[in-house]
N, C-alpha and C. Protein backbone atom coordinates (compact mmCIF):
# COMPACT_ATOMS: atom_id res chain seq x y z
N UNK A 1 0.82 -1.20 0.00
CA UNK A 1 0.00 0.00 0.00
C UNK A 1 0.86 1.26 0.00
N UNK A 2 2.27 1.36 0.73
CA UNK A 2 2.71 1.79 0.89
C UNK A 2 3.38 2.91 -0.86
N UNK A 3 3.57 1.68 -1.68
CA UNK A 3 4.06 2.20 -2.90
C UNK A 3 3.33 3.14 -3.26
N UNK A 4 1.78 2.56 -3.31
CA UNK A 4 1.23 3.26 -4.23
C UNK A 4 0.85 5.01 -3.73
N UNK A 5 1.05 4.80 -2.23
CA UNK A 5 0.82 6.42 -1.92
C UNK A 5 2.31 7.25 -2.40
N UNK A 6 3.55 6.23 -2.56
CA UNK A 6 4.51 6.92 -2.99
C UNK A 6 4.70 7.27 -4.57
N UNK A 7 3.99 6.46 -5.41
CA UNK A 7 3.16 6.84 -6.88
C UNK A 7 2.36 7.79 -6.47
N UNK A 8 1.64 7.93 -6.09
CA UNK A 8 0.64 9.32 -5.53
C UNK A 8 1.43 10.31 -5.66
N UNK A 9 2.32 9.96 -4.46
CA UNK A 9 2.99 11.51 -4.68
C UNK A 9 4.09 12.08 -5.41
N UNK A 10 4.32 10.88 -5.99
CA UNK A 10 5.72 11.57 -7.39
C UNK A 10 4.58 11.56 -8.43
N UNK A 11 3.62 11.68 -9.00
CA UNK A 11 2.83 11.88 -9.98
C UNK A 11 2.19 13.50 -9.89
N UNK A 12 1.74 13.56 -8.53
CA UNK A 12 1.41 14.74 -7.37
C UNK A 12 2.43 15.54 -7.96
N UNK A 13 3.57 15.64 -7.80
CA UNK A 13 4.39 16.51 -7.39
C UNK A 13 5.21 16.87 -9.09
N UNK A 14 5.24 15.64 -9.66
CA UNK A 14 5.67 16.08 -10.74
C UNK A 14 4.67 16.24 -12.10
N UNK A 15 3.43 16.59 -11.78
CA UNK A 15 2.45 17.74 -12.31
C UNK A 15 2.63 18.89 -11.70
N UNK A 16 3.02 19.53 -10.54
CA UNK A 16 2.91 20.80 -10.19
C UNK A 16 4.31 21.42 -10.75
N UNK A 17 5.00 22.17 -10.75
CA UNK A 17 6.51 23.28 -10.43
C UNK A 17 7.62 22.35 -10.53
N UNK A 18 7.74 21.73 -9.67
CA UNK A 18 8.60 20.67 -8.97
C UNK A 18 9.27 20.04 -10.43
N UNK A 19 9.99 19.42 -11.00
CA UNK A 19 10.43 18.76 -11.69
C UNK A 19 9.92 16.88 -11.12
N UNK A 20 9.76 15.97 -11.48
CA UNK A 20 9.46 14.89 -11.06
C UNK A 20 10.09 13.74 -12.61
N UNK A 21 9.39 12.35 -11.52
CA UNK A 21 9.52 11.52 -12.60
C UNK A 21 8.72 10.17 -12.59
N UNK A 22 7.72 10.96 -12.46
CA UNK A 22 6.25 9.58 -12.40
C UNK A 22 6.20 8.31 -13.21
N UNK A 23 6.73 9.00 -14.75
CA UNK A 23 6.59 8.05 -15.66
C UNK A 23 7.69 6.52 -14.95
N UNK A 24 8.65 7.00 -14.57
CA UNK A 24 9.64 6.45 -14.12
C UNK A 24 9.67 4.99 -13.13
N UNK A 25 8.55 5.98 -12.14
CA UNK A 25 8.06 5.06 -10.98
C UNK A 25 7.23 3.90 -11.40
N UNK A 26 5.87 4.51 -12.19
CA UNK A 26 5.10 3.90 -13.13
C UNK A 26 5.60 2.73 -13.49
N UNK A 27 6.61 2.64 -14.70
CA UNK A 27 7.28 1.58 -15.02
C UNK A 27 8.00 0.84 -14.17
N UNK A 28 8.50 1.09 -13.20
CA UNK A 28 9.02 0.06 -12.22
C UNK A 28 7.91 -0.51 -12.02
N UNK A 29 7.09 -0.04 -11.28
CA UNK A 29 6.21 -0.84 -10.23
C UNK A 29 5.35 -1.45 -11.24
N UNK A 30 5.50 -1.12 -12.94
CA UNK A 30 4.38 -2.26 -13.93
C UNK A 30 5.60 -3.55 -14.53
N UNK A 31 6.49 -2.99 -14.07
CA UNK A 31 7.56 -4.09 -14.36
C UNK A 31 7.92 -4.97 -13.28
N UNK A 32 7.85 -4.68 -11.98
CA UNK A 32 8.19 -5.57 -11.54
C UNK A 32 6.59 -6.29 -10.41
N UNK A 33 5.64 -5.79 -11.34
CA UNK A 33 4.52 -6.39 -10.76
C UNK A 33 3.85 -6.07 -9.53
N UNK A 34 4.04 -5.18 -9.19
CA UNK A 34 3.61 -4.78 -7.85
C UNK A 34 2.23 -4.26 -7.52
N UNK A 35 1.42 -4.18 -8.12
CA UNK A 35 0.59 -4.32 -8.15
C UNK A 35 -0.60 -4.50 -9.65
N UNK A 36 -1.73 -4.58 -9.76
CA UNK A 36 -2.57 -4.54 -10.84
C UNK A 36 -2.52 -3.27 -11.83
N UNK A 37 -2.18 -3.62 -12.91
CA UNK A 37 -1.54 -2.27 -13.65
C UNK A 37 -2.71 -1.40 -13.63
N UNK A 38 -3.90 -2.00 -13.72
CA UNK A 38 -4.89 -0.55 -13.62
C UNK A 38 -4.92 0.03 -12.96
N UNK A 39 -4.52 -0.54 -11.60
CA UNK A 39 -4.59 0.18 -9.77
C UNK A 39 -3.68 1.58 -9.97
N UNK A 40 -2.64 0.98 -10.85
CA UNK A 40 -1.05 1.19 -11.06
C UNK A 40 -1.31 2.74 -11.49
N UNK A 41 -2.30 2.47 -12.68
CA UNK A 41 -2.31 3.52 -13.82
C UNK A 41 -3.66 4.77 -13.25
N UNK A 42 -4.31 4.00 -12.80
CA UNK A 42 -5.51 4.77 -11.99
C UNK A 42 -5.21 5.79 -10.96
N UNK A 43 -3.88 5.42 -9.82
CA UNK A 43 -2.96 6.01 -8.94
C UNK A 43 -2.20 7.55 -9.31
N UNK A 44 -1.74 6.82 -10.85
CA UNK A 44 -0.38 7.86 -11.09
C UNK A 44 -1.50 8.78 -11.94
N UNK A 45 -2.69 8.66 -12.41
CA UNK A 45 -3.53 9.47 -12.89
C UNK A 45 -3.96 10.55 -12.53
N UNK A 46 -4.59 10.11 -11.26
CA UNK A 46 -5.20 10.96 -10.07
C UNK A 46 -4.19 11.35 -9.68
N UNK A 47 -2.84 10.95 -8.92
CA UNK A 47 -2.22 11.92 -8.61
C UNK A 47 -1.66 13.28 -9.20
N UNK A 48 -1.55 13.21 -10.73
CA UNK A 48 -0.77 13.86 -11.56
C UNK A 48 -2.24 14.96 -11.74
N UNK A 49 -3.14 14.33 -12.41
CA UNK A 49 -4.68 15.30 -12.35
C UNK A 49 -4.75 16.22 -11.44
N UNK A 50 -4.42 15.55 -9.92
CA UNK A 50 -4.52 16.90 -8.96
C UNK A 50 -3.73 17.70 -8.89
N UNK A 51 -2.31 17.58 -9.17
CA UNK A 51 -1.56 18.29 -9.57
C UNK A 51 -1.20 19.36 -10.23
N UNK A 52 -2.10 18.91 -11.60
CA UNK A 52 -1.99 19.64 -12.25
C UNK A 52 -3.59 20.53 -12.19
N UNK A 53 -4.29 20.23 -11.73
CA UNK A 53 -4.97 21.64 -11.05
C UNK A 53 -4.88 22.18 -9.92
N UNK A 54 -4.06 21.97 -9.03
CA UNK A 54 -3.25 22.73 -8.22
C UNK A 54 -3.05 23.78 -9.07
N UNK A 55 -1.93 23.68 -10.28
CA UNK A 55 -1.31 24.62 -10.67
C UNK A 55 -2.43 25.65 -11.77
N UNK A 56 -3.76 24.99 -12.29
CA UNK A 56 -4.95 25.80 -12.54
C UNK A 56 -5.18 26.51 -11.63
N UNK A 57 -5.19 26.20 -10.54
CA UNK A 57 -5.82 26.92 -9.33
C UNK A 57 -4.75 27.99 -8.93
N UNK A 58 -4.09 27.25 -9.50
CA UNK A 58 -3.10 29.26 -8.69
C UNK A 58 -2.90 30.19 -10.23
N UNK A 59 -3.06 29.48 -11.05
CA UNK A 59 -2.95 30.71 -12.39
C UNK A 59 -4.56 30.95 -12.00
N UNK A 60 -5.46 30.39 -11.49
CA UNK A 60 -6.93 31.16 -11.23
C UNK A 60 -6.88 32.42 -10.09
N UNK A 61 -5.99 31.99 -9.30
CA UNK A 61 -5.85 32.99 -7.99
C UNK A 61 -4.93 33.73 -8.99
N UNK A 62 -3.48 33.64 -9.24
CA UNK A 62 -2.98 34.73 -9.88
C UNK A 62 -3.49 36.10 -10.62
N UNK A 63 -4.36 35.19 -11.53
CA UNK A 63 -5.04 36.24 -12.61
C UNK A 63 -5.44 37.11 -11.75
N UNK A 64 -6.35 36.77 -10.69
CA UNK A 64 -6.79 38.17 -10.43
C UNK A 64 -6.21 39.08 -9.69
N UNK A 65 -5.13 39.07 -9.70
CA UNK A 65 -3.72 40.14 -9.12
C UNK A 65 -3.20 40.93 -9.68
N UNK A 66 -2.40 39.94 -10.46
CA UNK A 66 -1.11 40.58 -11.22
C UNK A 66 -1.68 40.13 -13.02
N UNK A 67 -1.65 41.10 -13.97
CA UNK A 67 -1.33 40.82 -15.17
C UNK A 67 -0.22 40.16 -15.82
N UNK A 68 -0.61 39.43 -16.81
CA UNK A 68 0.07 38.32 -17.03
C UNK A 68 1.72 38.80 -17.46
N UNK A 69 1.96 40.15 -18.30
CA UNK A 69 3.11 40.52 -19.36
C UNK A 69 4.12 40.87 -17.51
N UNK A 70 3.67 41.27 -16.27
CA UNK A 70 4.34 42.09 -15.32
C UNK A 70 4.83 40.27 -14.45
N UNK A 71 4.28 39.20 -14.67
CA UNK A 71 4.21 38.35 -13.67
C UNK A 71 4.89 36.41 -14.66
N UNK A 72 4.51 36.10 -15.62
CA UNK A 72 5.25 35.51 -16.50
C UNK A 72 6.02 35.32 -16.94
N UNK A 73 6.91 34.04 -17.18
CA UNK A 73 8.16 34.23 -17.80
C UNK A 73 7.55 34.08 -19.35
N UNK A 74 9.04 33.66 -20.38
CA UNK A 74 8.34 33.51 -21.62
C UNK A 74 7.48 32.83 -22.23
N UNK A 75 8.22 31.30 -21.48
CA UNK A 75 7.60 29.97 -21.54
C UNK A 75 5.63 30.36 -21.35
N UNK A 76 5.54 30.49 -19.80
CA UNK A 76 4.46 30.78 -19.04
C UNK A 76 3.50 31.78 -20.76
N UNK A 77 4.22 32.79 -20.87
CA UNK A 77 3.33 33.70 -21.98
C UNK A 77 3.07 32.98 -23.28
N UNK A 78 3.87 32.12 -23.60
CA UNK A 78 3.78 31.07 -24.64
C UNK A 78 2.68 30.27 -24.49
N UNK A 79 2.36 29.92 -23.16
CA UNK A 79 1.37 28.74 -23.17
C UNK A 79 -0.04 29.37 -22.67
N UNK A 80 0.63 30.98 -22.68
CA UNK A 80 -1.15 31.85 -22.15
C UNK A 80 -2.00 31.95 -23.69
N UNK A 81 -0.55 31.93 -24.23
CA UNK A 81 -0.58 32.18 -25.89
C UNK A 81 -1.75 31.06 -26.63
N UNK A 82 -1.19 30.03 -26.52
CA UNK A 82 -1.32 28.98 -26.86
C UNK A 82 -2.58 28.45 -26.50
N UNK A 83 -2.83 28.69 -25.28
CA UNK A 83 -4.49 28.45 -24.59
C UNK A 83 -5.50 29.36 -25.10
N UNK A 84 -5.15 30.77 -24.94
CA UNK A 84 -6.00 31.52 -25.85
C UNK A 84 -6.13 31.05 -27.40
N UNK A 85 -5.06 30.59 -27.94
CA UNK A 85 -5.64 30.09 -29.48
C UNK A 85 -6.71 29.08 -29.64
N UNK A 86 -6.42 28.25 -28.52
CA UNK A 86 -6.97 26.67 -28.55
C UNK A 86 -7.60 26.35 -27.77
N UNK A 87 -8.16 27.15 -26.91
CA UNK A 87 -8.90 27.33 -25.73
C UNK A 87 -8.89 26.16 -25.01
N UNK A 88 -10.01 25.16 -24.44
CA UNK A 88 -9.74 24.45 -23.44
C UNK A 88 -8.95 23.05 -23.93
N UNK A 89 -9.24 22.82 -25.31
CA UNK A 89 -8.51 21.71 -25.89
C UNK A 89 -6.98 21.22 -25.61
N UNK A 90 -6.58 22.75 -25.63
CA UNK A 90 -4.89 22.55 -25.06
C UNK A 90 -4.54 22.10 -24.51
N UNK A 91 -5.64 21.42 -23.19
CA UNK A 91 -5.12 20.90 -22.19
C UNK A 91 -5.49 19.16 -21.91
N UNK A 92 -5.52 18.95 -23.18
CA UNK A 92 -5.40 17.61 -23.66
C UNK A 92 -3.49 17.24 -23.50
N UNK A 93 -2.64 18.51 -24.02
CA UNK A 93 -1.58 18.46 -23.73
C UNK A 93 -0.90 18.53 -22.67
N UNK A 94 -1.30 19.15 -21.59
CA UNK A 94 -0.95 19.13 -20.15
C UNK A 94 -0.37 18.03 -19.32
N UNK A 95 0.38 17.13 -20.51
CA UNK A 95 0.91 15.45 -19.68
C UNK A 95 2.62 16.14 -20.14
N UNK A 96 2.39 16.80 -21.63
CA UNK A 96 3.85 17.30 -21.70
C UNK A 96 4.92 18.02 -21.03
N UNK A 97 5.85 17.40 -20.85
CA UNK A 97 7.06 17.81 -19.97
C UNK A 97 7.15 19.60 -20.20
N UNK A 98 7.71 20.29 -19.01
CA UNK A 98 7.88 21.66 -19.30
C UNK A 98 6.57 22.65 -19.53
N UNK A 99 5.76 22.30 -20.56
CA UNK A 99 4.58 22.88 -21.18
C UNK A 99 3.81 22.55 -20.69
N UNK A 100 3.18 21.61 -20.17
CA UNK A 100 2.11 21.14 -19.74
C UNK A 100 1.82 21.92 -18.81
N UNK A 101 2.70 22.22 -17.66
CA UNK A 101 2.59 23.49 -16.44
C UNK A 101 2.15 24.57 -16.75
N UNK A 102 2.54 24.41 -17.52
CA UNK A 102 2.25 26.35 -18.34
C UNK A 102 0.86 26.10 -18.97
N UNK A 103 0.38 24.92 -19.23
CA UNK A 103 -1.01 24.97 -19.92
C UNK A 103 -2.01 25.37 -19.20
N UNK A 104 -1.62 24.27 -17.98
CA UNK A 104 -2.41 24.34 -16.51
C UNK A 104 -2.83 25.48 -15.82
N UNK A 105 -1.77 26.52 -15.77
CA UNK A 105 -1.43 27.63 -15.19
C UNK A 105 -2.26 28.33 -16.25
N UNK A 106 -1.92 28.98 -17.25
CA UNK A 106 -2.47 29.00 -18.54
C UNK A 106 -4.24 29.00 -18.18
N UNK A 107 -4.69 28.09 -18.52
CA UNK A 107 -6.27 27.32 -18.34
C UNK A 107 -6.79 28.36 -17.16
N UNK A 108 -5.96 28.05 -16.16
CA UNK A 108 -6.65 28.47 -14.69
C UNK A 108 -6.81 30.61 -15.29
N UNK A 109 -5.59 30.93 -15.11
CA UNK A 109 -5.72 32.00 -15.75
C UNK A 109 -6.38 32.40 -16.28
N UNK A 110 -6.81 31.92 -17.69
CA UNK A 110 -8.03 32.44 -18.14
C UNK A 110 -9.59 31.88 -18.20
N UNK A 111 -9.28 31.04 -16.76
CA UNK A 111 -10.57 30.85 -16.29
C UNK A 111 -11.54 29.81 -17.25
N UNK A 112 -10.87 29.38 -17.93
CA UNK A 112 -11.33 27.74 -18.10
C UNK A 112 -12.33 27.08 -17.34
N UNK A 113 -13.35 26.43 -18.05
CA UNK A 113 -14.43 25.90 -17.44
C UNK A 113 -13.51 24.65 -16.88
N UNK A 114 -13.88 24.64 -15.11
CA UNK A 114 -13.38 23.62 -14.04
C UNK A 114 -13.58 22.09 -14.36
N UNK A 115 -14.97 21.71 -15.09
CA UNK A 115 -15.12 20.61 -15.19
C UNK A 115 -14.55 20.26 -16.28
N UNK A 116 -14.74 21.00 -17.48
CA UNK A 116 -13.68 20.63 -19.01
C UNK A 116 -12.66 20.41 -18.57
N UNK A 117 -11.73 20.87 -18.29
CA UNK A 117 -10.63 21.14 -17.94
C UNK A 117 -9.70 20.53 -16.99
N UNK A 118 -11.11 19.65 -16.08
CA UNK A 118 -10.75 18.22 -15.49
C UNK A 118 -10.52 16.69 -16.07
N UNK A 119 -11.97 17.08 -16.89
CA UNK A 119 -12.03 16.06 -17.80
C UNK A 119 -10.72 15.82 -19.03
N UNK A 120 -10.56 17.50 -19.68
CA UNK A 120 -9.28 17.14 -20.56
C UNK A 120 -8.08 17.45 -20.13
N UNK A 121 -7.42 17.65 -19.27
CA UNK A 121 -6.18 16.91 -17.78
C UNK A 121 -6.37 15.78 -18.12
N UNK A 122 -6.91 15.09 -17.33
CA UNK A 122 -7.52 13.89 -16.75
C UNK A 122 -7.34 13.07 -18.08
N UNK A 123 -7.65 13.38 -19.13
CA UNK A 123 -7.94 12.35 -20.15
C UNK A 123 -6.46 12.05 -20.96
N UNK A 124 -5.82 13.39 -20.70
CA UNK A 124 -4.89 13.62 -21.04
C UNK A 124 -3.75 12.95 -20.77
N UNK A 125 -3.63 13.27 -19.56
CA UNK A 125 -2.62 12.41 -18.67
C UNK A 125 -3.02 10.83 -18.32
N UNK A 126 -4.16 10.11 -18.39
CA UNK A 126 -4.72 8.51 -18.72
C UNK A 126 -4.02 7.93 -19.74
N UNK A 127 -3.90 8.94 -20.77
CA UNK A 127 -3.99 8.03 -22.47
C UNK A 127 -2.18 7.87 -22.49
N UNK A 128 -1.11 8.97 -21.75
CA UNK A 128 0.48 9.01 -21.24
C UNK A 128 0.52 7.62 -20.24
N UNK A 129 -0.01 7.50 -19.19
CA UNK A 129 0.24 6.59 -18.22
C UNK A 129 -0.28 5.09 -18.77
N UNK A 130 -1.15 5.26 -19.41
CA UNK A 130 -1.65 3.52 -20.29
C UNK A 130 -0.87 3.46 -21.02
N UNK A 131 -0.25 4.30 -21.72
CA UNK A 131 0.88 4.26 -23.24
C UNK A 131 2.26 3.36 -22.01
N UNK A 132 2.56 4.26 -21.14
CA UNK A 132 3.66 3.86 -20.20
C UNK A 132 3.84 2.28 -19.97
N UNK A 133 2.55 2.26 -19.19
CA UNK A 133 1.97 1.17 -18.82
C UNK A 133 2.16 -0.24 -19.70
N UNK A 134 1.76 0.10 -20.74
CA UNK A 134 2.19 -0.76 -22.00
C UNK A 134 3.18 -1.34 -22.42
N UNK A 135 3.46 -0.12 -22.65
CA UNK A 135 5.09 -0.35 -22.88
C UNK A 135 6.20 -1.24 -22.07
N UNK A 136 5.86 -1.27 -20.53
CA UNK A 136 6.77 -2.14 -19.38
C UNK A 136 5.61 -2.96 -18.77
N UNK A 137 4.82 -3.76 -19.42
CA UNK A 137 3.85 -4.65 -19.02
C UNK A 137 4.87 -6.19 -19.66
């Protein structure tokens, strides 16, 4: 039981700021069997999902402070960029390394509908961790 809260929280942690390496853990523990890969994949899902609206949730608190050009780096304006083109869809991408944070952040910012935006996280980061999953099954 123990693992899987420690999948929890490297999935957790490496959706938010933090640099991480979920995918990493993932594959150990589907390689060396440790538990039912769906449990496996269901775990590092949810953890990474909350994560990464954590970081919605503070580009939601941000926005209403500070403007984005006084408070952003480039990256960050790239992916405010990028969300405004593509609105909530973008965050189908939010499993990608580097960018994905910035989508999140991004989303929350401009106030992205909560439940879309769970759902395409969420779906997002499922279809990365089953690919994983696969791969070291």
């Amino acid at each position: 039981m123990l693992e899987l809260w420690g999948l929890f929280a490297s999935a957790f942690i490496s959706s938010t700021i933090a640099p991480g390496g979920s995918e990493a853990v993932l594959a150990y523990m589907v390689s060396e069997h440790l538990h039912a890969v769906m449990l496996l994949v269901a775990v590092a899902t949810l953890g990474n999902t909350l994560g990464a609206l954590t970081t919605w949730w503070l580009g939601a608190i941000t926005a209403k402070k500070f403007p984005a050009e006084h408070v952003l780096d480039k990256n960050k304006q790239k992916a405010l960029t990028w969300v405004r083109h593509w609105g909530q869809w973008s965050l189908l991408l939010s499993w990608l390394p580097v960018v994905g944070d910035g989508l999140c952040f991004a989303g929350g910012w401009l106030k992205l509908p909560l439940w879309s935006a769970i759902i395409l996280i969420c779906t997002g980061k499922l279809v990365r961790y089953l690919f994983v999953a696969y791969w070291f099954v």
